[in-house]
Protein backbone atom coordinates (compact mmCIF):
# COMPACT_ATOMS: atom_id res chain seq x y z
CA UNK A 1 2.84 17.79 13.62
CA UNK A 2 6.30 17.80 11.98
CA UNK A 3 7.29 18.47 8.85
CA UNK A 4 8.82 14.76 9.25
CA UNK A 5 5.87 13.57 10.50
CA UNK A 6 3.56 15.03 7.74
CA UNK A 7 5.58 13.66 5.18
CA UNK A 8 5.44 9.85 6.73
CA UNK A 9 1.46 10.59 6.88
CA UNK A 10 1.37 11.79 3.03
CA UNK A 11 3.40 8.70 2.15
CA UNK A 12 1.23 6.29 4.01
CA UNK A 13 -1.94 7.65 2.72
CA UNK A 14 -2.14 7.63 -0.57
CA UNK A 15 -5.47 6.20 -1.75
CA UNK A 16 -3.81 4.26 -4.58
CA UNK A 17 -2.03 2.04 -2.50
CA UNK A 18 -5.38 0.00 -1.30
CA UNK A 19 -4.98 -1.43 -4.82
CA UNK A 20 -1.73 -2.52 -4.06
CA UNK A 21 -1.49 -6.03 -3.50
CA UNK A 22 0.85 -7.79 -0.56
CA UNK A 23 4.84 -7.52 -0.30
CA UNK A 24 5.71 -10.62 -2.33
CA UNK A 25 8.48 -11.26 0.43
CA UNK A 26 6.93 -10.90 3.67
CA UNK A 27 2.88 -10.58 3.20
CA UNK A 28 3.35 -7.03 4.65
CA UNK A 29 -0.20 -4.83 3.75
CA UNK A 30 1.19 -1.65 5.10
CA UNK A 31 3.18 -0.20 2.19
CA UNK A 32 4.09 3.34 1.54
CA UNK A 33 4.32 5.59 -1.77
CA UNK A 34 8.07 7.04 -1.51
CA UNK A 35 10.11 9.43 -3.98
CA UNK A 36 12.57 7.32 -5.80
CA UNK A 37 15.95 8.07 -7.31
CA UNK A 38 15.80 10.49 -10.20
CA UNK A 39 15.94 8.29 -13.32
CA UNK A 40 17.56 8.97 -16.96
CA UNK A 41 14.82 7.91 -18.71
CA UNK A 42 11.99 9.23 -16.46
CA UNK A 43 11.74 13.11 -16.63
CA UNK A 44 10.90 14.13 -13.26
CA UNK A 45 10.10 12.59 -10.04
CA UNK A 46 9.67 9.06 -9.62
CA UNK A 47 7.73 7.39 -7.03
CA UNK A 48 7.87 3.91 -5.83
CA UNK A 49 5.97 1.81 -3.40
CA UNK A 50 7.80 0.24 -0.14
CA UNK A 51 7.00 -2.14 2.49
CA UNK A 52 7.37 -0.79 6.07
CA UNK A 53 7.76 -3.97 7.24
CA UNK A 54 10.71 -5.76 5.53
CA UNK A 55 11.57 -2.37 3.17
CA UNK A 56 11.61 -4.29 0.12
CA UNK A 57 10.45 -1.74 -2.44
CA UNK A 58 9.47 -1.86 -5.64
CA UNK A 59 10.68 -0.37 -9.16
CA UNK A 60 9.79 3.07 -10.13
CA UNK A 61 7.48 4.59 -11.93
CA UNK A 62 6.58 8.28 -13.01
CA UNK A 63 3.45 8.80 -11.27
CA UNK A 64 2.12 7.01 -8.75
CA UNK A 65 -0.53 4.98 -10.62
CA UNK A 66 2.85 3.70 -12.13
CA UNK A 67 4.54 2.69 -9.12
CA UNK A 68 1.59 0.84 -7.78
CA UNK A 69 1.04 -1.12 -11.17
CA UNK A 70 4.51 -2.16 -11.26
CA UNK A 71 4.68 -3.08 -7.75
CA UNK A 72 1.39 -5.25 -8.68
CA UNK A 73 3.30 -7.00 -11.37
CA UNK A 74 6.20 -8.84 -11.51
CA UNK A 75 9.41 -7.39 -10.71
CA UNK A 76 12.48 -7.87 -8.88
CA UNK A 77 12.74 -5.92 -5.96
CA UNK A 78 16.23 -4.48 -5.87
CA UNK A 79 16.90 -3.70 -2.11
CA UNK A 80 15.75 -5.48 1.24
CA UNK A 81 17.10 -4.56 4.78
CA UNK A 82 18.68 -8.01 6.03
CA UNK A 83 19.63 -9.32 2.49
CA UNK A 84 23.12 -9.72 2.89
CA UNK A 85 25.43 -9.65 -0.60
């Protein structure tokens, strides 16, 4: 397998995400865990959950039992493929 494809496996598998709930946009249930954009108030990596089906993703979070409770909450996705500004 790829180095490519490994990585798109890893993302997709993560056990946390069956708590995940839904995309609030689209009802998509296949969501990934994704590295998100280095943060100046999060030492580290981030991680963030995203929807493989519209790519709405959620907000980040340190860890990855961080991502997936603040995708379960509320929050306002910041980036969707066809929203147009």
């Amino acid at each position: 397998m790829s180095k490519e494809g490994e990585a798109l496996e890893k993302a997709y598998s993560n056990r946390l995400l069956l708590s995940a709930r839904a995309c609030p946009f689209c009802g998509g249930e296949t969501l990934g865990m994704f590295p998100g954009p280095p943060s100046p108030i999060m030492p580290g990596d981030t991680l963030r959950v995203v929807c493989s089906q519209c790519l709405c993703h959620g907000p980040i979070g340190e860890s990855a039992q961080r991502a997936v409770a603040k995708w379960n909450g509320d929050f306002n996705p910041t980036h969707r493929k066809n929203d147009i500004a």
